[in-house]
N, C-alpha and C. Protein backbone atom coordinates (compact mmCIF):
# COMPACT_ATOMS: atom_id res chain seq x y z
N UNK A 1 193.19 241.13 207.44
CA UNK A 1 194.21 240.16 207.80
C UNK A 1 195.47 240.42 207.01
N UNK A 2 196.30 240.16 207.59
CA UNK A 2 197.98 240.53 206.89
C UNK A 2 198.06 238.76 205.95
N UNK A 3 198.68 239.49 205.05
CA UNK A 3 198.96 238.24 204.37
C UNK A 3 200.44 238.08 203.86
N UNK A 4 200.65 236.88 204.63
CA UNK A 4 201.63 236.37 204.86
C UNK A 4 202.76 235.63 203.53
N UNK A 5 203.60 235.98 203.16
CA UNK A 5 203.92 235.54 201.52
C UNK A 5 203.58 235.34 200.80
N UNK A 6 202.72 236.19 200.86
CA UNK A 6 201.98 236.00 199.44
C UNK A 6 200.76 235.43 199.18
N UNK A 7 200.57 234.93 200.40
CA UNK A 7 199.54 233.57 199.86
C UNK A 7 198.38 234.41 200.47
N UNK A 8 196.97 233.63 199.21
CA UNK A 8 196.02 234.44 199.99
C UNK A 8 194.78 233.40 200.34
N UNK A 9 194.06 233.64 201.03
CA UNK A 9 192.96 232.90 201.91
C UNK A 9 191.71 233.05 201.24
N UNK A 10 190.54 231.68 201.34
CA UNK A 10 189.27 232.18 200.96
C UNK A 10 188.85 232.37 202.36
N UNK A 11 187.43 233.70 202.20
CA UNK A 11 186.59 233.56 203.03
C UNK A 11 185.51 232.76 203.08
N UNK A 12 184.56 232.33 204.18
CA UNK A 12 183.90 231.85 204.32
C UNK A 12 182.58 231.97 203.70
N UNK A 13 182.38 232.89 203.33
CA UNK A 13 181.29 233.46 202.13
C UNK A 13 181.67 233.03 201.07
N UNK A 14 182.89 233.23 200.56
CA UNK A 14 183.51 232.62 199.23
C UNK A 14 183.19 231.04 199.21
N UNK A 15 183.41 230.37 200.36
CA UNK A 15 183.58 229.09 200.20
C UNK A 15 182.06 228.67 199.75
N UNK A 16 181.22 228.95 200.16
CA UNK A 16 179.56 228.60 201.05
C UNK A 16 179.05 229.24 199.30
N UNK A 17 179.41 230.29 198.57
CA UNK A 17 178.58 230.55 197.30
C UNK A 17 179.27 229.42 196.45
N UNK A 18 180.72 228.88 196.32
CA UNK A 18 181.30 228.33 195.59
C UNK A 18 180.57 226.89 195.53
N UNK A 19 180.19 226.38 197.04
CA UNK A 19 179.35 225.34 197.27
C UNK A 19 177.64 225.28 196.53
N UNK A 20 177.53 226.77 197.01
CA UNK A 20 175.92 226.52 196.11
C UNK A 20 176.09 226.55 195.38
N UNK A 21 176.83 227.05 193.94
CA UNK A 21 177.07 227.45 192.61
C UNK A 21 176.91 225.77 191.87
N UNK A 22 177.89 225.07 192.85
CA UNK A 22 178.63 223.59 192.39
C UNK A 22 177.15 222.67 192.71
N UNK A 23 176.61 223.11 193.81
CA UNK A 23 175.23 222.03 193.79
C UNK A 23 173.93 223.00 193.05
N UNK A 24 174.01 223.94 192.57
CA UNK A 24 173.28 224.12 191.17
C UNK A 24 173.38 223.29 190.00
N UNK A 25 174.59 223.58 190.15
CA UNK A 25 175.30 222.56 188.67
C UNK A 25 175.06 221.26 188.56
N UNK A 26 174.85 220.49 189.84
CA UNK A 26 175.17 219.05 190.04
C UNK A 26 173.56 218.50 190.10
N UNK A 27 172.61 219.60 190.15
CA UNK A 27 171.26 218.70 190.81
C UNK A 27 170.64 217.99 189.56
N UNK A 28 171.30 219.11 188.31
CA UNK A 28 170.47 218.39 186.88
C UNK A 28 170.77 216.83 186.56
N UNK A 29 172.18 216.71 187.49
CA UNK A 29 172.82 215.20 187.25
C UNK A 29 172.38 214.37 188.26
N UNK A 30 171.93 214.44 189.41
CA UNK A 30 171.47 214.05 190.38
C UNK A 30 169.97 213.28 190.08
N UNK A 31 169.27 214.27 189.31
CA UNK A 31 167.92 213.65 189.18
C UNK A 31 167.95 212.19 187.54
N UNK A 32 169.05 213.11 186.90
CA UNK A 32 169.33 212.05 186.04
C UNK A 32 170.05 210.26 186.72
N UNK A 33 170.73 210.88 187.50
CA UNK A 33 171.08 209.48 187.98
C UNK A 33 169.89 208.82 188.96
N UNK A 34 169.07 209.62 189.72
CA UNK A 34 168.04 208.78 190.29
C UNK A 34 167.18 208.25 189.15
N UNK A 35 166.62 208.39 187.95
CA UNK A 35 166.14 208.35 186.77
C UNK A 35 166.73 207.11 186.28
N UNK A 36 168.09 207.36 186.13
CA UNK A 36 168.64 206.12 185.68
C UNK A 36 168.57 204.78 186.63
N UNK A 37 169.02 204.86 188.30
CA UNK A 37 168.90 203.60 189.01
C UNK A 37 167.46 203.29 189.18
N UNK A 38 166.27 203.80 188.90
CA UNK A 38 164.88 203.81 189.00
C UNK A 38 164.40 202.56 187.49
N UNK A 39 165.18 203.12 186.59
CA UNK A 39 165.19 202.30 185.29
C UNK A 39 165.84 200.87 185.20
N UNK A 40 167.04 201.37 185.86
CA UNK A 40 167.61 200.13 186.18
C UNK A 40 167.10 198.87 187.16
N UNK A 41 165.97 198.91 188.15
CA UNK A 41 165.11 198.50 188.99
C UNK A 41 163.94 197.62 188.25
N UNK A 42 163.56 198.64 187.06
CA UNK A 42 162.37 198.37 186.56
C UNK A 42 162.40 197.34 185.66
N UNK A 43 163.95 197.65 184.92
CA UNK A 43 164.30 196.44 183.91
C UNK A 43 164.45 195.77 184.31
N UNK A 44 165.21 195.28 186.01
CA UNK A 44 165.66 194.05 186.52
C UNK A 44 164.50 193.44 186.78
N UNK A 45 163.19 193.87 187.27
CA UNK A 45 162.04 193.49 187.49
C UNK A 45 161.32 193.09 186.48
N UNK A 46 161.41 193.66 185.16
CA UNK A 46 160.78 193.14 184.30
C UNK A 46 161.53 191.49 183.51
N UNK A 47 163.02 191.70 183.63
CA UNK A 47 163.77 190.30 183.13
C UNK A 47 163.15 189.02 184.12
N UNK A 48 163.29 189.58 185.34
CA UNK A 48 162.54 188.08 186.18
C UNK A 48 161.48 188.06 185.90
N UNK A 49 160.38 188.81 185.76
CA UNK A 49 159.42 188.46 185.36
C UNK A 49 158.94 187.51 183.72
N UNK A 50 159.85 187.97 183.27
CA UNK A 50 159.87 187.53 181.48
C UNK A 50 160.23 186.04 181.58
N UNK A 51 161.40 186.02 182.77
CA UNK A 51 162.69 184.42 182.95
C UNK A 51 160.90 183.44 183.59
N UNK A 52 160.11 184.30 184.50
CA UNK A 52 159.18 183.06 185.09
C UNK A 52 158.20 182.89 183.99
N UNK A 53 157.85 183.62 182.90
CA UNK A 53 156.67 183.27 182.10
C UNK A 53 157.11 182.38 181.28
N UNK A 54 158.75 182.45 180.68
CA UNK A 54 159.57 181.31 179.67
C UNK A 54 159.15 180.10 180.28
N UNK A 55 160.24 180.08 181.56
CA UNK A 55 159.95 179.02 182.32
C UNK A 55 159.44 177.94 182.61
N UNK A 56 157.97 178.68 182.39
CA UNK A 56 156.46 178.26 182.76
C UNK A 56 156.07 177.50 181.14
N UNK A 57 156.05 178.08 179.94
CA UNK A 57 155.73 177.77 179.12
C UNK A 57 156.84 176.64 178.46
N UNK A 58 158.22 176.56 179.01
CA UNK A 58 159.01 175.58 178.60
C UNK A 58 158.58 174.62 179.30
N UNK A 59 157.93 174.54 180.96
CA UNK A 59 157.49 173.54 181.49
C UNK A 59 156.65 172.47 180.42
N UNK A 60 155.36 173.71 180.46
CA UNK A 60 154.47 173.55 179.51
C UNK A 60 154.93 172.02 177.88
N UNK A 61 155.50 172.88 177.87
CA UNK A 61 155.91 172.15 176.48
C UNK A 61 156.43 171.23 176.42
N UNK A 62 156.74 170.78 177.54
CA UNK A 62 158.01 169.36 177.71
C UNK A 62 156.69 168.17 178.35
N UNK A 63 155.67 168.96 178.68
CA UNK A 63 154.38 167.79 179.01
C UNK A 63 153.82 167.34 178.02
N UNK A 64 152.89 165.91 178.25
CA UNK A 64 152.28 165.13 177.09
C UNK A 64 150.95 166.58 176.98
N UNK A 65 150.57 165.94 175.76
CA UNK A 65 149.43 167.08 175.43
C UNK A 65 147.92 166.75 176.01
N UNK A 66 147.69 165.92 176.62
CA UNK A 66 146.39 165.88 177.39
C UNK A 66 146.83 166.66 178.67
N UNK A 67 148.30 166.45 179.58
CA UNK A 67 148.07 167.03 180.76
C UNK A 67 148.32 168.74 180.46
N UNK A 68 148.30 169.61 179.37
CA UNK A 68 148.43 171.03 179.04
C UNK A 68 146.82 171.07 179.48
N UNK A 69 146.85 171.93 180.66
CA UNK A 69 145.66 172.89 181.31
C UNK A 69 146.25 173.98 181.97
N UNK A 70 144.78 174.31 181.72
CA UNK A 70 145.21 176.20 183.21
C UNK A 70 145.48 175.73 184.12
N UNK A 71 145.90 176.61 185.37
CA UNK A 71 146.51 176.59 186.70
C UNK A 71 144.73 176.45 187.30
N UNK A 72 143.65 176.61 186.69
CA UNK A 72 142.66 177.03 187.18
C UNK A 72 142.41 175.40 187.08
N UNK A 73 142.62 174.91 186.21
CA UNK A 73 141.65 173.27 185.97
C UNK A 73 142.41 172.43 187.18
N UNK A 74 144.04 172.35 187.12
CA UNK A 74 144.82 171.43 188.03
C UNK A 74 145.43 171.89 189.31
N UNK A 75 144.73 173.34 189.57
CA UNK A 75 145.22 173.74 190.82
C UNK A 75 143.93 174.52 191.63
N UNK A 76 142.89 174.55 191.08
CA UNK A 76 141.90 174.80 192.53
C UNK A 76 141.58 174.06 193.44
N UNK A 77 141.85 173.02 193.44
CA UNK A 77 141.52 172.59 194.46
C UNK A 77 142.75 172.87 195.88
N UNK A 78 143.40 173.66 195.57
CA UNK A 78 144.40 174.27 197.04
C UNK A 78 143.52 175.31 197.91
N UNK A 79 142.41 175.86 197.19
CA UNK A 79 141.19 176.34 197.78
C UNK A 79 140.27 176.13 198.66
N UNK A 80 140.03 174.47 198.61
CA UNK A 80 138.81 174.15 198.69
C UNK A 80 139.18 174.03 200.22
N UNK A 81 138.14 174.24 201.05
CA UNK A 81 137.68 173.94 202.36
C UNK A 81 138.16 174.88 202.88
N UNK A 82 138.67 176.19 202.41
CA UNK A 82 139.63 177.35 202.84
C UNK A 82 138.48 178.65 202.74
N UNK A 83 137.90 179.05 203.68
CA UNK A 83 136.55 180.31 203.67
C UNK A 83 136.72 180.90 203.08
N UNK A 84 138.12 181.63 203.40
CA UNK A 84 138.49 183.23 202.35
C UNK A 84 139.00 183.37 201.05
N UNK A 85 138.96 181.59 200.44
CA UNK A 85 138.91 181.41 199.22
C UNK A 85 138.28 181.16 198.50
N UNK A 86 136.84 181.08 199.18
CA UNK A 86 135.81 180.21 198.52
C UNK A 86 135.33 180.75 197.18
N UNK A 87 135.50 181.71 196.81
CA UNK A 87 135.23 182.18 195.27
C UNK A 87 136.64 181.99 194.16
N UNK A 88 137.76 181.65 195.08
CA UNK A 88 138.72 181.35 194.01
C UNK A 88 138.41 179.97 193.54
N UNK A 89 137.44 178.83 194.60
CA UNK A 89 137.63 177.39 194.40
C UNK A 89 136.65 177.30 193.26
N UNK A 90 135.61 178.69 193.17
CA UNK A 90 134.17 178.26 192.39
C UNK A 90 134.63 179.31 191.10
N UNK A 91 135.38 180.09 190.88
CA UNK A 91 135.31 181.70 190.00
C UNK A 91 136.90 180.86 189.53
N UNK A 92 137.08 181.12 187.97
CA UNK A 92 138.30 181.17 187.59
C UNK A 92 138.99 182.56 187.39
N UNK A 93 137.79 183.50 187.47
CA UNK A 93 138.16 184.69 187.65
C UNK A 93 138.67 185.22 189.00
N UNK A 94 137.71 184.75 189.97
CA UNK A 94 138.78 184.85 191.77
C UNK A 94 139.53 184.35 191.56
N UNK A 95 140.11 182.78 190.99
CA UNK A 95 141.13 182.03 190.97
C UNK A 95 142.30 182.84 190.41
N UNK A 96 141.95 183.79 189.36
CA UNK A 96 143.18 184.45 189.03
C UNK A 96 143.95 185.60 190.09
N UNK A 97 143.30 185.98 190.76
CA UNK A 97 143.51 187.15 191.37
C UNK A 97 144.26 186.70 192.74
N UNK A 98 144.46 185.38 193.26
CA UNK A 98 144.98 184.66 194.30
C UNK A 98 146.18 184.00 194.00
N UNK A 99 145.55 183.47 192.78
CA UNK A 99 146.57 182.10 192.68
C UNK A 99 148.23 182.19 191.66
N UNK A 100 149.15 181.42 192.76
CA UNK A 100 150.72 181.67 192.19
C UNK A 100 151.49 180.48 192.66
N UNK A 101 152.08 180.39 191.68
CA UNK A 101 153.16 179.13 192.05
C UNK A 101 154.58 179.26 191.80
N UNK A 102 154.76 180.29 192.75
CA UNK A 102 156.03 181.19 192.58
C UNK A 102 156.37 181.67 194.72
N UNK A 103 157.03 180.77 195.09
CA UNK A 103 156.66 181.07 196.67
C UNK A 103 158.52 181.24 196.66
N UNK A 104 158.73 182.33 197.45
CA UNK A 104 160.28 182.10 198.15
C UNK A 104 160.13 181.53 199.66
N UNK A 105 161.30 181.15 200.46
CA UNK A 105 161.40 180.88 201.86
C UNK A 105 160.68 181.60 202.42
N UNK A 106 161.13 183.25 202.66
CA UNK A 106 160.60 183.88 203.20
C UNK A 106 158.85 184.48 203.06
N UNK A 107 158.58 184.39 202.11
CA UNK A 107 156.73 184.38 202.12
C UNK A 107 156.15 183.40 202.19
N UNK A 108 156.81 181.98 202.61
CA UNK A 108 156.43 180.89 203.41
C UNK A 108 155.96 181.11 204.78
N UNK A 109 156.25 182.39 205.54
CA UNK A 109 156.42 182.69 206.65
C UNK A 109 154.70 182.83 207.08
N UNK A 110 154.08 183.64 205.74
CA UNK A 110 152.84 183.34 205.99
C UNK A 110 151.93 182.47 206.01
N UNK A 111 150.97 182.25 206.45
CA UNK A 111 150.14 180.75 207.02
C UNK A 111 149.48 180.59 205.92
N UNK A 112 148.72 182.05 205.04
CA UNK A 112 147.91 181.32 203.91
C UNK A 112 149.02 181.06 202.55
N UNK A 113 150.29 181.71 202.81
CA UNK A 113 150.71 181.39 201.48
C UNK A 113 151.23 179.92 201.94
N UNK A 114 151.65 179.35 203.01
CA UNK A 114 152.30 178.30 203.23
C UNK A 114 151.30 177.32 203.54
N UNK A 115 150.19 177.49 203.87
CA UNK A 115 148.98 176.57 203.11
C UNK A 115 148.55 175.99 201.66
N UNK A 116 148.84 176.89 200.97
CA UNK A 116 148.98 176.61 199.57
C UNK A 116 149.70 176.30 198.91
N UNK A 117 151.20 176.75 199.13
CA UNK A 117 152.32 176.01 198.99
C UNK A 117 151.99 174.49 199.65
N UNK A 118 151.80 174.20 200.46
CA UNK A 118 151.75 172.93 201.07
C UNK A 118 150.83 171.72 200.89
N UNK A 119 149.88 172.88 199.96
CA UNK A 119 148.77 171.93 199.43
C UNK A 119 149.38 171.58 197.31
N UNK A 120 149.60 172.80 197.08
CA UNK A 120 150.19 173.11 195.81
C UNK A 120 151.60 171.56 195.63
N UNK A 121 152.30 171.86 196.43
CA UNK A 121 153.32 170.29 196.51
C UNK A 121 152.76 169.69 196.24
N UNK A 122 151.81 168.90 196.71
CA UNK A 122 151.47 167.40 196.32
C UNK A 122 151.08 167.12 194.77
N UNK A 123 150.12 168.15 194.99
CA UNK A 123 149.62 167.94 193.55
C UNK A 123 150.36 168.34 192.40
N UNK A 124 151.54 169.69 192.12
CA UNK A 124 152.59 169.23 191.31
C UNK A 124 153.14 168.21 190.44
N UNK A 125 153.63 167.84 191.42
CA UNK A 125 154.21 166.61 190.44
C UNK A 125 153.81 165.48 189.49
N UNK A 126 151.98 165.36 189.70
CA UNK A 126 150.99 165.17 189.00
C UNK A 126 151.12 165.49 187.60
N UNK A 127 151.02 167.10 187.99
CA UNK A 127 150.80 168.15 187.18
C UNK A 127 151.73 168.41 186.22
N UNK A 128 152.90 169.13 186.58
CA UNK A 128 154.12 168.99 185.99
C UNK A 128 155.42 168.17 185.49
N UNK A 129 154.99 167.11 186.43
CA UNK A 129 156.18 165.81 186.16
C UNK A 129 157.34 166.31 186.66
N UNK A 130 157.34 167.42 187.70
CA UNK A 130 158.72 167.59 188.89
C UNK A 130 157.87 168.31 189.80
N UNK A 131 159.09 168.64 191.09
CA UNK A 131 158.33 168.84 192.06
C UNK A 131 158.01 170.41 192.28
N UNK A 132 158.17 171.08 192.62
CA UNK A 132 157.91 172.54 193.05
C UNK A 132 158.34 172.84 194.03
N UNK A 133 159.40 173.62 193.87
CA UNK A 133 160.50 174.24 194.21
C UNK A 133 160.46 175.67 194.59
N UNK A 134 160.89 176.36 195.84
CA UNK A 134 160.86 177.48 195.72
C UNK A 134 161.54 178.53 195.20
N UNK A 135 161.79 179.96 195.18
CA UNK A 135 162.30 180.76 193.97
C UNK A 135 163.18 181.40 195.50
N UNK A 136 164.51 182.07 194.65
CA UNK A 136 165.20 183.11 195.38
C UNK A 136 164.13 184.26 195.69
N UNK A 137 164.54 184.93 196.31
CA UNK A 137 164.23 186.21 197.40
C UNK A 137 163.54 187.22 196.66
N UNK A 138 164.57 187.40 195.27
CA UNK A 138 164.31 188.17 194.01
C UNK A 138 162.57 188.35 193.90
N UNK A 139 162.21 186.72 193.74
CA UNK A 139 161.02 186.42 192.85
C UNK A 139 159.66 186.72 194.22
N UNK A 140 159.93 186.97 195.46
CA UNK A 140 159.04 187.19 196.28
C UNK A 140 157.59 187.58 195.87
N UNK A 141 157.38 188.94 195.19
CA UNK A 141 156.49 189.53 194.88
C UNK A 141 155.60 189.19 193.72
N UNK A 142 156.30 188.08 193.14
CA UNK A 142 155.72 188.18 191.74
C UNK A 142 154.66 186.97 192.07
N UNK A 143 153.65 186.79 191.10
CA UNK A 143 152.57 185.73 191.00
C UNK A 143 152.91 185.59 189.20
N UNK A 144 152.39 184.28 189.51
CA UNK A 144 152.39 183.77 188.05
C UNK A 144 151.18 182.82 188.03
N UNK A 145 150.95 182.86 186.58
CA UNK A 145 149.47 182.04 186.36
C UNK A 145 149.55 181.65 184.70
N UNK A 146 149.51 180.16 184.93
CA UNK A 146 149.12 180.00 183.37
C UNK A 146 147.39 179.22 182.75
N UNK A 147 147.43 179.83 181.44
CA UNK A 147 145.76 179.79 181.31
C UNK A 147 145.79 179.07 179.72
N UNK A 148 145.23 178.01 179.58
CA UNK A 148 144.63 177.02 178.51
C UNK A 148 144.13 177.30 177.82
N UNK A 149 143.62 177.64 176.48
CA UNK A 149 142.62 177.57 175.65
C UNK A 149 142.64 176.65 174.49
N UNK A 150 142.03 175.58 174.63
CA UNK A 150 142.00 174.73 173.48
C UNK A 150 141.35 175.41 172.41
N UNK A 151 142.41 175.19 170.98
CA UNK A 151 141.57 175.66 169.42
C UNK A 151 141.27 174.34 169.15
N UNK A 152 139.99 174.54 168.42
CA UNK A 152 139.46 173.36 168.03
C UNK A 152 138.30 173.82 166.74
N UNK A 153 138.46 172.46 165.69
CA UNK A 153 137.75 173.16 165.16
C UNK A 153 136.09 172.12 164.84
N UNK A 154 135.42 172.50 165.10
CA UNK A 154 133.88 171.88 165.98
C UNK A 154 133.91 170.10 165.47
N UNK A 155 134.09 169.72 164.05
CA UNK A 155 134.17 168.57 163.29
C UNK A 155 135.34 167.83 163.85
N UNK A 156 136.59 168.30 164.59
CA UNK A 156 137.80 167.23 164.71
C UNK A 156 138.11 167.97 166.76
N UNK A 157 138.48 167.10 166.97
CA UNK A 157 138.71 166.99 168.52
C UNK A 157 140.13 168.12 167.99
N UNK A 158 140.29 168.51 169.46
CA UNK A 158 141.27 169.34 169.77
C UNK A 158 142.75 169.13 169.50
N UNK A 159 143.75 169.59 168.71
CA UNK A 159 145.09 169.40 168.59
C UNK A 159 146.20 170.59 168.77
N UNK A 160 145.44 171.47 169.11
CA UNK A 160 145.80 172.77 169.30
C UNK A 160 145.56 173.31 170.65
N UNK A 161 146.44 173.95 171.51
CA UNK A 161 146.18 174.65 172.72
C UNK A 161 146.76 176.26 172.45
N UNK A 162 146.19 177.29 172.82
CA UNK A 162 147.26 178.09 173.44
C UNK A 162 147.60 178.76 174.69
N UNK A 163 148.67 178.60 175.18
CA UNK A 163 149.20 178.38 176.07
C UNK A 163 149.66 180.05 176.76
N UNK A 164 149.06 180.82 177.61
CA UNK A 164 149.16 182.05 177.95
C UNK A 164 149.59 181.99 179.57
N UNK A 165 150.78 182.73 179.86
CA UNK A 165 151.28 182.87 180.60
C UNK A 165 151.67 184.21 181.23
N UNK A 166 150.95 184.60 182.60
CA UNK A 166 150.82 185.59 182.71
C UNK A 166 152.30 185.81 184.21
N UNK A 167 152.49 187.12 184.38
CA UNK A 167 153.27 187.27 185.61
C UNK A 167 152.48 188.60 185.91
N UNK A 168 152.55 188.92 187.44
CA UNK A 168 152.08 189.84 188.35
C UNK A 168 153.17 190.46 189.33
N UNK A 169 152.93 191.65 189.70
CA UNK A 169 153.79 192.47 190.36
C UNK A 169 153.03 192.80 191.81
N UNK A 170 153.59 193.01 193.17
CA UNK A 170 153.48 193.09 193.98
C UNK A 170 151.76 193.51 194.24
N UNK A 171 151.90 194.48 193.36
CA UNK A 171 150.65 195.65 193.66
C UNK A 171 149.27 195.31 192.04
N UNK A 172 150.06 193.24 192.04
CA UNK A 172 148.94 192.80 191.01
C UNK A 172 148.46 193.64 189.35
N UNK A 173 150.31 194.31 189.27
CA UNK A 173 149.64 194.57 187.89
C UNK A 173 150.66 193.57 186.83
N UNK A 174 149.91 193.48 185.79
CA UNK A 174 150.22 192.16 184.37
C UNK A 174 151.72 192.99 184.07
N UNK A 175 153.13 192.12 184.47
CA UNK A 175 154.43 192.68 184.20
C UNK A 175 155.25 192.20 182.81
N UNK A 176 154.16 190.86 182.83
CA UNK A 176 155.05 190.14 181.69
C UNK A 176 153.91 189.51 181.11
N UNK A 177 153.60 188.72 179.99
CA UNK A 177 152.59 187.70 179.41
C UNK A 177 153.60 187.45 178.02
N UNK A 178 153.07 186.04 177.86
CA UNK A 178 154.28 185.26 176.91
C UNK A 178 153.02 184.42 176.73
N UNK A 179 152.94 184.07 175.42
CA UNK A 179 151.65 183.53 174.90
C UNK A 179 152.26 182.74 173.62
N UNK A 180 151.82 181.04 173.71
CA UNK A 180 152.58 180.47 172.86
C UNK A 180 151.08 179.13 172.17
N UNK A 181 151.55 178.49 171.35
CA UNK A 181 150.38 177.49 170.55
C UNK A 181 151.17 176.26 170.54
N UNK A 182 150.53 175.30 171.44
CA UNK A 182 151.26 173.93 171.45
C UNK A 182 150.32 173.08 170.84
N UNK A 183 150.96 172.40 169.43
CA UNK A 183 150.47 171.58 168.88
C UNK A 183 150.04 169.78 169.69
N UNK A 184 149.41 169.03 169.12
CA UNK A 184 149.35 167.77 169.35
C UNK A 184 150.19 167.07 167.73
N UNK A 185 150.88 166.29 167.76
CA UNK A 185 151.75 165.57 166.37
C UNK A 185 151.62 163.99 167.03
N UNK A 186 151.02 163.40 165.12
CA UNK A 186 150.64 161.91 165.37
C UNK A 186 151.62 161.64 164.09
């Protein structure tokens, strides 16, 4: 090709190695940034999870000290007369593996979670001294469960609880636990 003042042209080979050269260079940053928004996912997932176990245990703490129990003592009965629960209503160990009081709008949509939600309402406010409320969109996946253990020591009645609060992730693994000791004071 004649070249015209001077100026000179790339070819198309030139252009096409200059391109692979530049996405050699770029893929080491590429996997770093998927790395990084992957992290960034995991932390956001783990803060909501941490915000529902506080939550739960600030509930906790703002109640008189006889009504501090597990989710297992004041909430199986959202089980009962329900077939495919029947080992959560009798097992506190099935009971864990079901049971959450963490519902958004949209997983209302289902019949057994919106059975339980619907049974879970009433008895609430019993329970907690407010009503039960559902969570943004965020909190969909998560389950939460809190679990009682009175310390006691055999000669004097109980003045001691501790108070363990667990959160769950979609695919039911332990994301958060916050574990606290609520006194009784006379």
């Amino acid at each position: 090709m004649k070249n015209f003042a001077g100026n000179s042209a790339f070819t198309l080979i030139e252009i096409l190695i200059v391109l692979f050269l530049a996405g050699l260079v770029a893929l080491p940053f590429t996997n770093m940034f998927l790395f990084g928004v992957q992290g960034s996912h995991d932390n956001a997932e783990h803060v909501l999870a941490y915000n529902l176990a506080r939550e739960k245990i600030e509930e906790m703490k703002g109640l008189p000290f006889d009504l501090i129990k597990s989710d297992y003592e004041n909430f199986r009965e959202v089980y009962q007369d329900r077939p495919q629960f029947d080992e959560a209503y009798y097992n506190d160990t099935a009971f864990e593996k079901f049971f959450s009081d963490v519902f958004s709008n949209n997983s209302l949509n289902d019949s057994e979670l919106k059975t339980t939600f619907t049974r879970l309402k009433l008895i609430y406010p019993k329970t907690y001294l407010k009503q039960l409320q559902a969570y943004p969109e965020d909190y969909r996946h998560f389950r939460r469960l809190a679990k009682v253990e009175e310390i006691s020591n055999s000669a004097m009645p109980a003045k001691l609880k501790k108070v363990n609060v667990l959160v769950f992730d979609k695919d039911n693994k332990k994301i958060a636990e916050i574990a606290t000791f609520i006194g009784q004071h006379k």
